[in-house]
PDB file of N, CA and C in Angstrom:
ATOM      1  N   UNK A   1      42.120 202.143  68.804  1.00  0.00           N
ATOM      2  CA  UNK A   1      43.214 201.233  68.582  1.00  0.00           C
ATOM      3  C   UNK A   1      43.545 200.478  69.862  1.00  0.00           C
ATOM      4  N   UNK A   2      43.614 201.187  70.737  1.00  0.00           N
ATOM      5  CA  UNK A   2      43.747 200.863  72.485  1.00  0.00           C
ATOM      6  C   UNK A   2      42.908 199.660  72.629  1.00  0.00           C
ATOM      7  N   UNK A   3      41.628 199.791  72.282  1.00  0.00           N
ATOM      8  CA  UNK A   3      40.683 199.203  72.611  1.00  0.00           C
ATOM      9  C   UNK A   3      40.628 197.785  72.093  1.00  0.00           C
ATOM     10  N   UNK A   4      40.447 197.924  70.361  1.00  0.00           N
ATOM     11  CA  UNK A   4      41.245 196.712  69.804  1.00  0.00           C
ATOM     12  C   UNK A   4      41.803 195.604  70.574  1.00  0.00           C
ATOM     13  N   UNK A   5      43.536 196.359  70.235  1.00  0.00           N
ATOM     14  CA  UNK A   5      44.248 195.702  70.754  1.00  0.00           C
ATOM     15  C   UNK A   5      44.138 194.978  72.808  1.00  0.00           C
ATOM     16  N   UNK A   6      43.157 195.510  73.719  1.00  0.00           N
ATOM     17  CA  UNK A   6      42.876 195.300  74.760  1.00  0.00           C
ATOM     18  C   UNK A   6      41.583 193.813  74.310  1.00  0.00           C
ATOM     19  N   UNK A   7      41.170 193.932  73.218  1.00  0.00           N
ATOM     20  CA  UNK A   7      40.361 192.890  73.442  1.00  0.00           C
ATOM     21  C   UNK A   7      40.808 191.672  72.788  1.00  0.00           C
ATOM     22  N   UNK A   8      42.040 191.781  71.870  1.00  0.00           N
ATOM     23  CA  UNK A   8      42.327 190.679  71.240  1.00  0.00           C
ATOM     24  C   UNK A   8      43.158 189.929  72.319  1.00  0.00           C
ATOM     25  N   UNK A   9      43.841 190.570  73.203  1.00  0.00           N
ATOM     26  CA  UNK A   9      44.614 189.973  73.877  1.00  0.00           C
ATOM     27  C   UNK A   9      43.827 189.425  75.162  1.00  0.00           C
ATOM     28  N   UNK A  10      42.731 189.873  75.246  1.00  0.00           N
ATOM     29  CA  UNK A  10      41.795 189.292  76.199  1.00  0.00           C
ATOM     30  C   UNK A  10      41.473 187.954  75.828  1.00  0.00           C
ATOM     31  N   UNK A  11      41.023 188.289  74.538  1.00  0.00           N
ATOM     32  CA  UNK A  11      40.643 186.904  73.530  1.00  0.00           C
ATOM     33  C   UNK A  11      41.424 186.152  73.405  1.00  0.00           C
ATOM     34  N   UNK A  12      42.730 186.395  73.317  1.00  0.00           N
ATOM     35  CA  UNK A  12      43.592 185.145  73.215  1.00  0.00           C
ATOM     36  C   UNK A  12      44.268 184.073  74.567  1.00  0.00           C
ATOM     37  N   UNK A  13      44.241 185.459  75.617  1.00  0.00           N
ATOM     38  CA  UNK A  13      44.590 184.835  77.152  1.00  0.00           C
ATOM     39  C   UNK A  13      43.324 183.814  77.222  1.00  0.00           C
ATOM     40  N   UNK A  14      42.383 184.326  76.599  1.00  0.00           N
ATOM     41  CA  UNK A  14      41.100 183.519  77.286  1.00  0.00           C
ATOM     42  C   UNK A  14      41.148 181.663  76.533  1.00  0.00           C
ATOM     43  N   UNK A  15      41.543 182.128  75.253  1.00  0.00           N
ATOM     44  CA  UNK A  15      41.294 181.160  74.433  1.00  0.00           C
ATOM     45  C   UNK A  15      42.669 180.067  74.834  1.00  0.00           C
ATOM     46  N   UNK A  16      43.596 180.559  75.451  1.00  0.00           N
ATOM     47  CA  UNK A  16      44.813 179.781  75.675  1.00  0.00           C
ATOM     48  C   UNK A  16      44.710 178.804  77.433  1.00  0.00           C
ATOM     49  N   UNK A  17      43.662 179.786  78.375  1.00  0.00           N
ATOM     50  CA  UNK A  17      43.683 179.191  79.665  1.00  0.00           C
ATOM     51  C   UNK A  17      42.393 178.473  79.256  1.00  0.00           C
ATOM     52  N   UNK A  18      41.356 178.257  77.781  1.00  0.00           N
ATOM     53  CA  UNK A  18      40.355 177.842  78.082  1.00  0.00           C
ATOM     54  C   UNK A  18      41.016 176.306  77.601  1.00  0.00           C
ATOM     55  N   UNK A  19      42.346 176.243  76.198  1.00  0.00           N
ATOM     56  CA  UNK A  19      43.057 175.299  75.476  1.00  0.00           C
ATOM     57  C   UNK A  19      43.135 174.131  76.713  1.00  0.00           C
ATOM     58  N   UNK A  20      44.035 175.083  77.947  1.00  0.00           N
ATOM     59  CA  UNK A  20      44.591 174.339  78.828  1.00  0.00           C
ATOM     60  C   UNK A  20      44.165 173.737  79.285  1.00  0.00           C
ATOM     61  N   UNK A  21      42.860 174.033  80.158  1.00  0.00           N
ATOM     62  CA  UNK A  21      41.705 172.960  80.900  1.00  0.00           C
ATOM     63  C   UNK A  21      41.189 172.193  80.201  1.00  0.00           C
ATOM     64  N   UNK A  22      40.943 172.434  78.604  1.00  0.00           N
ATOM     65  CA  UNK A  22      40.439 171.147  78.166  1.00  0.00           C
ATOM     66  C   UNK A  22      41.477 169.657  78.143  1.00  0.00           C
ATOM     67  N   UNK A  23      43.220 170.570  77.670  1.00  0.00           N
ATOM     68  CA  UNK A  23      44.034 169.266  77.796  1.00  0.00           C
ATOM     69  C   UNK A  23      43.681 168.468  78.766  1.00  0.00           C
ATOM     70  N   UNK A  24      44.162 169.389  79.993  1.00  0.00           N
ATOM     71  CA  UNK A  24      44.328 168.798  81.533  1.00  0.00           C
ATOM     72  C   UNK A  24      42.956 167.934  81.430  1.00  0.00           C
ATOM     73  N   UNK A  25      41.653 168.511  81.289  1.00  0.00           N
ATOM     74  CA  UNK A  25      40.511 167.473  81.483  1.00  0.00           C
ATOM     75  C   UNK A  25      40.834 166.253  80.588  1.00  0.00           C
ATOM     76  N   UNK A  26      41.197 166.026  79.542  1.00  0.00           N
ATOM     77  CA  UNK A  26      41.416 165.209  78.440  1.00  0.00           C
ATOM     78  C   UNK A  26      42.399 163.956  78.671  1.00  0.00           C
ATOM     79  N   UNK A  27      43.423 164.814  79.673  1.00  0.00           N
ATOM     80  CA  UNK A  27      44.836 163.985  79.982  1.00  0.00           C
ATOM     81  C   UNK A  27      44.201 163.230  81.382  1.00  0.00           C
ATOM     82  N   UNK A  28      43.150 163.740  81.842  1.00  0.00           N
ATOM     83  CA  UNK A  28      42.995 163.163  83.206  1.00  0.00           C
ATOM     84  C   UNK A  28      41.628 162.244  82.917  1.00  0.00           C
ATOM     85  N   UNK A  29      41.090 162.143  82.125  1.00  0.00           N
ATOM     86  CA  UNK A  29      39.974 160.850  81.391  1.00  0.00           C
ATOM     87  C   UNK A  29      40.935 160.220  80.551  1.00  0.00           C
ATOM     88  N   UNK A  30      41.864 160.474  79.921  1.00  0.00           N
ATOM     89  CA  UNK A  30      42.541 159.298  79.370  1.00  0.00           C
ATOM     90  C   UNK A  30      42.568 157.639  79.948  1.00  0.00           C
ATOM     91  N   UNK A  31      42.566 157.055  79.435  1.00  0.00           N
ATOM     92  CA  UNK A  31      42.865 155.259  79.907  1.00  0.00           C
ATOM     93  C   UNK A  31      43.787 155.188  80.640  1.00  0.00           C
ATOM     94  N   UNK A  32      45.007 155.246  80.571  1.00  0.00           N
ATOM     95  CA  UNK A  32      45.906 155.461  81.451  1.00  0.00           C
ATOM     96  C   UNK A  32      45.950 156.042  82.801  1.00  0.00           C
ATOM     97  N   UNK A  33      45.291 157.330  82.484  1.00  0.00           N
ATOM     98  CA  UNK A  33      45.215 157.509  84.204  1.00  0.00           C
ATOM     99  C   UNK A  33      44.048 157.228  84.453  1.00  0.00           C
ATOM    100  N   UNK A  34      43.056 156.845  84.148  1.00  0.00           N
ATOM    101  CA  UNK A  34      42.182 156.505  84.730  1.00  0.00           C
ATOM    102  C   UNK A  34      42.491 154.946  85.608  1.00  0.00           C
ATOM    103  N   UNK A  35      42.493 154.164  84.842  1.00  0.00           N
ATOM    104  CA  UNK A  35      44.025 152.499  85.399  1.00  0.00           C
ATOM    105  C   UNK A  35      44.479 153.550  86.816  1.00  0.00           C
ATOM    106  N   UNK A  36      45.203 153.951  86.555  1.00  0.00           N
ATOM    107  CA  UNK A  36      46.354 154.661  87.532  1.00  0.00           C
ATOM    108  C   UNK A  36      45.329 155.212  89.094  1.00  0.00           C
ATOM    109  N   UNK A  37      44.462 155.814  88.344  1.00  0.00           N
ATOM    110  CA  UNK A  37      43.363 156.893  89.294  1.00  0.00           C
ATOM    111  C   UNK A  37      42.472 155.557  90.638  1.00  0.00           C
ATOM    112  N   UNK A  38      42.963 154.310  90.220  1.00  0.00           N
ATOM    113  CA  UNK A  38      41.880 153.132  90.103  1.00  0.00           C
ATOM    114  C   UNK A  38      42.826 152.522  91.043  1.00  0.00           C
ATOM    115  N   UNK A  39      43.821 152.322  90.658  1.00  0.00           N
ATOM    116  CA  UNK A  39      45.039 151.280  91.160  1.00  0.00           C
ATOM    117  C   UNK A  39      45.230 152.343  92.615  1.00  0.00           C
ATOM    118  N   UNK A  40      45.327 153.967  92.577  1.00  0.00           N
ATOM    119  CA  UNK A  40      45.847 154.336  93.811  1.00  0.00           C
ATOM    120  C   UNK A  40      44.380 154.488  94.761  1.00  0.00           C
ATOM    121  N   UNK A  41      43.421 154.197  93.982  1.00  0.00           N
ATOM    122  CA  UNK A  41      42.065 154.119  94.974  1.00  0.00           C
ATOM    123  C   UNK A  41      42.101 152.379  96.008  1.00  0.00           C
ATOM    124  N   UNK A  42      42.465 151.802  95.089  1.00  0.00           N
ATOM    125  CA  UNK A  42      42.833 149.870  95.559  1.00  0.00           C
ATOM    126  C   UNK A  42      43.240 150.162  96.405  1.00  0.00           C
ATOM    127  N   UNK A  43      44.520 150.510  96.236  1.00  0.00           N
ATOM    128  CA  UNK A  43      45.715 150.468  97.186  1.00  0.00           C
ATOM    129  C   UNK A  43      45.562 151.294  98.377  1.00  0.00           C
ATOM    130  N   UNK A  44      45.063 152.087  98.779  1.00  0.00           N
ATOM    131  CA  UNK A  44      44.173 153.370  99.837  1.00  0.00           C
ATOM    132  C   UNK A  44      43.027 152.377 100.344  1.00  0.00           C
ATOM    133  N   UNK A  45      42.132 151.854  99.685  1.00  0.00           N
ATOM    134  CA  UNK A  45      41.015 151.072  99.984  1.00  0.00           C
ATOM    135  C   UNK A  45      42.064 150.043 101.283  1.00  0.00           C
ATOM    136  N   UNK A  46      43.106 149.397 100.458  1.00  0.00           N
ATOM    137  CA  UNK A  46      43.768 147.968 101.099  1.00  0.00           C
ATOM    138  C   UNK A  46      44.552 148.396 102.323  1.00  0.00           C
ATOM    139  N   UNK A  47      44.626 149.636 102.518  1.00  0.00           N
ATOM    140  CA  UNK A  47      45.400 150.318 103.430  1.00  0.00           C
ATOM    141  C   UNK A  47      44.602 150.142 104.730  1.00  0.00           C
ATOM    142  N   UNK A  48      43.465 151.308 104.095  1.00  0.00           N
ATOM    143  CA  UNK A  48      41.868 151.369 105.143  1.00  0.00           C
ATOM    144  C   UNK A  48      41.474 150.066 105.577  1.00  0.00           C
ATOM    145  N   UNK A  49      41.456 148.776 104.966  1.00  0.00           N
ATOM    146  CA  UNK A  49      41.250 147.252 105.219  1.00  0.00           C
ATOM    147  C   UNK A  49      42.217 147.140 106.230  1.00  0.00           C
ATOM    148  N   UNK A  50      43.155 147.124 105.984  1.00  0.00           N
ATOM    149  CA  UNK A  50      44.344 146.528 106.787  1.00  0.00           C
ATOM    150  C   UNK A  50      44.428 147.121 108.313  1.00  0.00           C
ATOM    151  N   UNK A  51      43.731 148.744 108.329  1.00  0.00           N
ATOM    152  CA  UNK A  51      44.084 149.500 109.475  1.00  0.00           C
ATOM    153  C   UNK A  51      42.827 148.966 110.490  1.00  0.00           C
ATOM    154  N   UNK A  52      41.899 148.789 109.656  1.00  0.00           N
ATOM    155  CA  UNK A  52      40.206 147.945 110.203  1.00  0.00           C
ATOM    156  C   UNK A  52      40.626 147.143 110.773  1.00  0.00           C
ATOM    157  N   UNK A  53      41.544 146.273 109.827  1.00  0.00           N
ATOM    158  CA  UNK A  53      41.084 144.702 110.536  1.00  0.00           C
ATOM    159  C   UNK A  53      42.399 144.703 111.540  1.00  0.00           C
ATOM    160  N   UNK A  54      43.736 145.515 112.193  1.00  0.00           N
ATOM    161  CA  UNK A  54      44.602 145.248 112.679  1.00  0.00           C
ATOM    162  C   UNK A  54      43.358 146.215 114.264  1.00  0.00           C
ATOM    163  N   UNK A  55      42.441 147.353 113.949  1.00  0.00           N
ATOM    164  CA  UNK A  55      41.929 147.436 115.243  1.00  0.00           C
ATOM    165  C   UNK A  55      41.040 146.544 115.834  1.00  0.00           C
ATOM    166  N   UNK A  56      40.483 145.678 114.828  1.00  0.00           N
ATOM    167  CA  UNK A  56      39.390 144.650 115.350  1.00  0.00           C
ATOM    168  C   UNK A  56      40.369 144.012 115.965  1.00  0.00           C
ATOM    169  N   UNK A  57      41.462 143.170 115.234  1.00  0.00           N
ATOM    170  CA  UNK A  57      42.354 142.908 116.667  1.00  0.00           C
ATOM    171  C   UNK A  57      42.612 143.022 118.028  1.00  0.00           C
ATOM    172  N   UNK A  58      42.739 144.156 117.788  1.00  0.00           N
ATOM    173  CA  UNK A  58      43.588 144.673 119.116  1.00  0.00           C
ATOM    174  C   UNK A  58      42.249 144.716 120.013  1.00  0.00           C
ATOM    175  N   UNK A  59      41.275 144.938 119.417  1.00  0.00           N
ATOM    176  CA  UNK A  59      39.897 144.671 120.134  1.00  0.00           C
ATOM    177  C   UNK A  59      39.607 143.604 120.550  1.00  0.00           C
ATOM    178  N   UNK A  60      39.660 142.956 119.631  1.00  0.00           N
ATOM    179  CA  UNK A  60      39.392 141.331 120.778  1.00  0.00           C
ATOM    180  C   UNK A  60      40.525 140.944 121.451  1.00  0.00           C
ATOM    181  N   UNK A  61      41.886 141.212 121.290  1.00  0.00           N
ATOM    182  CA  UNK A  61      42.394 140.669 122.071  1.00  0.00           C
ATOM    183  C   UNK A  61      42.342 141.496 123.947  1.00  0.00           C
ATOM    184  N   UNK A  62      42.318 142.665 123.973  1.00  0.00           N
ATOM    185  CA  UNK A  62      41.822 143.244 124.552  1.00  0.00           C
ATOM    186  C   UNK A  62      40.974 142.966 125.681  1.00  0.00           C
ATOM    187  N   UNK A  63      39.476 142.204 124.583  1.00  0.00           N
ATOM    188  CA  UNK A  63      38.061 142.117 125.310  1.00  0.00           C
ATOM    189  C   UNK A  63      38.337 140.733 125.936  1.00  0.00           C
ATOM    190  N   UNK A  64      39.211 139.835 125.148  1.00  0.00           N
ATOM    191  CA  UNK A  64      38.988 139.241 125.421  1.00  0.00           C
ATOM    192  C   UNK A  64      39.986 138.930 126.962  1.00  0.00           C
ATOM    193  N   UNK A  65      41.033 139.525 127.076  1.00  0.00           N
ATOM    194  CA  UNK A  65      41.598 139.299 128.216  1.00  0.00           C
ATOM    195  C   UNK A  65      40.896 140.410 129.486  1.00  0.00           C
ATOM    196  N   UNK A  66      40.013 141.402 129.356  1.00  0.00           N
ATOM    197  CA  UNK A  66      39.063 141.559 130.112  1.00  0.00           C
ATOM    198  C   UNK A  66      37.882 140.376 130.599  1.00  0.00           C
ATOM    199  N   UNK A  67      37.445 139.880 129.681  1.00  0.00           N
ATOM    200  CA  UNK A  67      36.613 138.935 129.794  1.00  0.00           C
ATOM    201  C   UNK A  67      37.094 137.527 130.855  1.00  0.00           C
ATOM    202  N   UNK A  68      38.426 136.898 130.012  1.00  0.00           N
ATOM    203  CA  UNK A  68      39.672 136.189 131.173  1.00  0.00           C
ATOM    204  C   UNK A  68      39.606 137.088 132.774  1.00  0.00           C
ATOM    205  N   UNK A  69      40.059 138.366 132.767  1.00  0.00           N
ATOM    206  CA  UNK A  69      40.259 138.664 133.697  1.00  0.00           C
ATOM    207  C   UNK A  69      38.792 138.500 134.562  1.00  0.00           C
ATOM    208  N   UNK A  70      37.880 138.782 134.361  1.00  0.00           N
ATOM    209  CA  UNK A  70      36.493 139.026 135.063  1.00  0.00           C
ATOM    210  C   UNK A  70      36.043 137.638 135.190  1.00  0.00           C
ATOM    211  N   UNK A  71      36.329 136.346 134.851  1.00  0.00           N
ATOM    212  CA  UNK A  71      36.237 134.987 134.930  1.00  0.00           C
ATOM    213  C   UNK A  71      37.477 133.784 135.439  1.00  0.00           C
ATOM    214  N   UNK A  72      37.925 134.849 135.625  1.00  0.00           N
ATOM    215  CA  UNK A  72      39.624 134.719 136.081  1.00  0.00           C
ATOM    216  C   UNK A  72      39.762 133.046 135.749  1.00  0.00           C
ATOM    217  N   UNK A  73      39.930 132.970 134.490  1.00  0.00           N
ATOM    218  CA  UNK A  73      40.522 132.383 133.493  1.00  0.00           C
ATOM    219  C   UNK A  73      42.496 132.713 133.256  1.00  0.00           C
ATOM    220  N   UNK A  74      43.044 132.095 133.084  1.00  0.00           N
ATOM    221  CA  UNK A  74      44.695 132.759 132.770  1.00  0.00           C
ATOM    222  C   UNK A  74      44.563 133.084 131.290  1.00  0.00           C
ATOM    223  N   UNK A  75      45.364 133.941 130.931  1.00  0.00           N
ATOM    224  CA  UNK A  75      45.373 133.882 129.187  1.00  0.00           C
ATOM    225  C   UNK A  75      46.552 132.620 129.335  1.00  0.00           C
ATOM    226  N   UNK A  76      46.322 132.205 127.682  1.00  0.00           N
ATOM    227  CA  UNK A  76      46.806 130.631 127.205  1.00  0.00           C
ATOM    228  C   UNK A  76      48.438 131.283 126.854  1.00  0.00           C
ATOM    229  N   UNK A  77      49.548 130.613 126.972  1.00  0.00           N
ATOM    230  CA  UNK A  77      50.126 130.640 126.891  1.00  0.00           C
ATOM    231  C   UNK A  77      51.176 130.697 125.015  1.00  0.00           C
ATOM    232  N   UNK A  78      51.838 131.413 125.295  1.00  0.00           N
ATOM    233  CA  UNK A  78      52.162 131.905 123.187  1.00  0.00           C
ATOM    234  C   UNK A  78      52.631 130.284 123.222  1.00  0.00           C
ATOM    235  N   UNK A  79      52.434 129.799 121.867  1.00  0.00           N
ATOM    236  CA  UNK A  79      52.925 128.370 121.275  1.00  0.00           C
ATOM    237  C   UNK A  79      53.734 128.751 120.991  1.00  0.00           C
ATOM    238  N   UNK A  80      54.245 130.041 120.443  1.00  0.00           N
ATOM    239  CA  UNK A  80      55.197 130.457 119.667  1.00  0.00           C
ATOM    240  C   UNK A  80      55.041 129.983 118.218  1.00  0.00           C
ATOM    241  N   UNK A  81      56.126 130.216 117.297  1.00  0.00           N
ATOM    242  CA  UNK A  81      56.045 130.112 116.080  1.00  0.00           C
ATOM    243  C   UNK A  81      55.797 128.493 115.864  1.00  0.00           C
ATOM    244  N   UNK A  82      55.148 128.371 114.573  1.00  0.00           N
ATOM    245  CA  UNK A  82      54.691 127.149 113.943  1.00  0.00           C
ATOM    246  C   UNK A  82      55.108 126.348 113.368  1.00  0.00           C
ATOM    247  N   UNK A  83      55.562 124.949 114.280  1.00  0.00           N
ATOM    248  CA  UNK A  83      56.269 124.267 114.196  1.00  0.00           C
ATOM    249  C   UNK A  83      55.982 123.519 112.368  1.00  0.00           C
ATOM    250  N   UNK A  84      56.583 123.557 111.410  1.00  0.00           N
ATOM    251  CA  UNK A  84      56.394 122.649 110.017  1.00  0.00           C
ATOM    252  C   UNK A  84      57.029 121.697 110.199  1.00  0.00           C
ATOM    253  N   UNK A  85      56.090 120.333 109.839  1.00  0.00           N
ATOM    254  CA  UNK A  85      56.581 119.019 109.599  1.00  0.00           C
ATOM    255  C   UNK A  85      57.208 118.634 108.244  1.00  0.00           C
ATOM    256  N   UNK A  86      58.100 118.550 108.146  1.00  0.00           N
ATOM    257  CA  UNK A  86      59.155 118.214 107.089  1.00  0.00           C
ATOM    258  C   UNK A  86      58.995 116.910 106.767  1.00  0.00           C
ATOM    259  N   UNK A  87      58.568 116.685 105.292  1.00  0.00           N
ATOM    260  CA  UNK A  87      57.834 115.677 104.290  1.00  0.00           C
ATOM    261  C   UNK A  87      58.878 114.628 104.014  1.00  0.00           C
ATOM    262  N   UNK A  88      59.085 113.284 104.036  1.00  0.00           N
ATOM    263  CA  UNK A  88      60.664 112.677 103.491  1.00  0.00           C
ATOM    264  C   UNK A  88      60.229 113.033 102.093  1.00  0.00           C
ATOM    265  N   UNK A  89      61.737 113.505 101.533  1.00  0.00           N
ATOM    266  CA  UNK A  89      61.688 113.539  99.813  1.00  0.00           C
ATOM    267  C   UNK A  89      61.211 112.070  99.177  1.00  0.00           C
ATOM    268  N   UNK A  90      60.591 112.386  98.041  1.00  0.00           N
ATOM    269  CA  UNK A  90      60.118 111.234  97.237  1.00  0.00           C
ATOM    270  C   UNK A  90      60.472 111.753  96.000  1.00  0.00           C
ATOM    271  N   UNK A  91      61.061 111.432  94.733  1.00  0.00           N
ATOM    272  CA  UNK A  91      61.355 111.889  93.437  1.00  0.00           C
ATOM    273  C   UNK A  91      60.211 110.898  92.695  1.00  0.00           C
ATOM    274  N   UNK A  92      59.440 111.867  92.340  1.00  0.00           N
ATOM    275  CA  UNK A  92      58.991 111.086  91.274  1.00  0.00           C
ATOM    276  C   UNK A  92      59.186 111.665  90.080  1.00  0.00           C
ATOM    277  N   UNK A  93      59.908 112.652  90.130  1.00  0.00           N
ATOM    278  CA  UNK A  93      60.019 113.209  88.799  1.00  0.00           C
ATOM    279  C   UNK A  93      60.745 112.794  87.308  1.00  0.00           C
ATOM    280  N   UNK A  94      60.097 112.168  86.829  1.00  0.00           N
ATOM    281  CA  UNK A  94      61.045 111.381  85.338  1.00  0.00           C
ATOM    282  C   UNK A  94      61.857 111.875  84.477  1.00  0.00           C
ATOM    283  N   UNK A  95      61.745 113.795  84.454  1.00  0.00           N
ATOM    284  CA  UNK A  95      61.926 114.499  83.876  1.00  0.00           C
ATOM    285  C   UNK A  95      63.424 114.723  84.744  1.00  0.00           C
ATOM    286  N   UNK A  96      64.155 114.435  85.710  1.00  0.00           N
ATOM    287  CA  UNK A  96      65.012 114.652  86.562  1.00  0.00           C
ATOM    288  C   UNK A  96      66.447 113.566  85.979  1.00  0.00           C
ATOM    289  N   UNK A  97      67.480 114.496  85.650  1.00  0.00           N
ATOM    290  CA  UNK A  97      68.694 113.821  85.139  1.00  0.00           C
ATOM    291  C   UNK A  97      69.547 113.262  86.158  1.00  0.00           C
ATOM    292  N   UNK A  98      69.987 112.076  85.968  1.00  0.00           N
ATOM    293  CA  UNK A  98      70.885 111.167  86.942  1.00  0.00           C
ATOM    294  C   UNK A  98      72.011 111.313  87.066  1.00  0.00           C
TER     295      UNK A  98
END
């Protein structure tokens, strides 16, 4: 009777943690997270891009004021921010109430 009952309940723990992994596998190939699984790979990818291209930066700017320095060149002076030329308004819009 011992025995029995020791194997049904084996059988059923088994059959309930085997239920589970199939959900979980099932819920994690779904469309949805897969989108999701995709979008947080982008976004990690655009991260890794961004961290690349901010050291290539700092690399040339770097080399390149070594390079200035060893040709004793001055570095160029900041322009500072970028001056926008402001367009005169023109309406041509017909669709515009008087």
């Amino acid at each position: 009777m011992f025995r029995r009952t020791f194997w049904f309940t084996a059988g059923a723990a088994a059959g309930v943690w085997a239920t589970t992994k199939v959900n979980r596998k099932i819920r994690r190939l779904a469309p949805e997270s897969l989108a999701a699984q995709a979008a947080d790979k982008a976004v990690e990818a655009g991260h890794k891009l961004k961290d690349f291209a901010l050291d290539v930066r700092e690399g040339m700017v770097r080399r390149e004021a070594e390079l200035g320095g060893a040709l004793g060149i001055e570095a160029p002076a900041d322009p500072g921010p970028a001056v926008h030329r402001t367009l005169p308004y023109h309406s041509n819009n017909r669709n515009e109430d008087y």
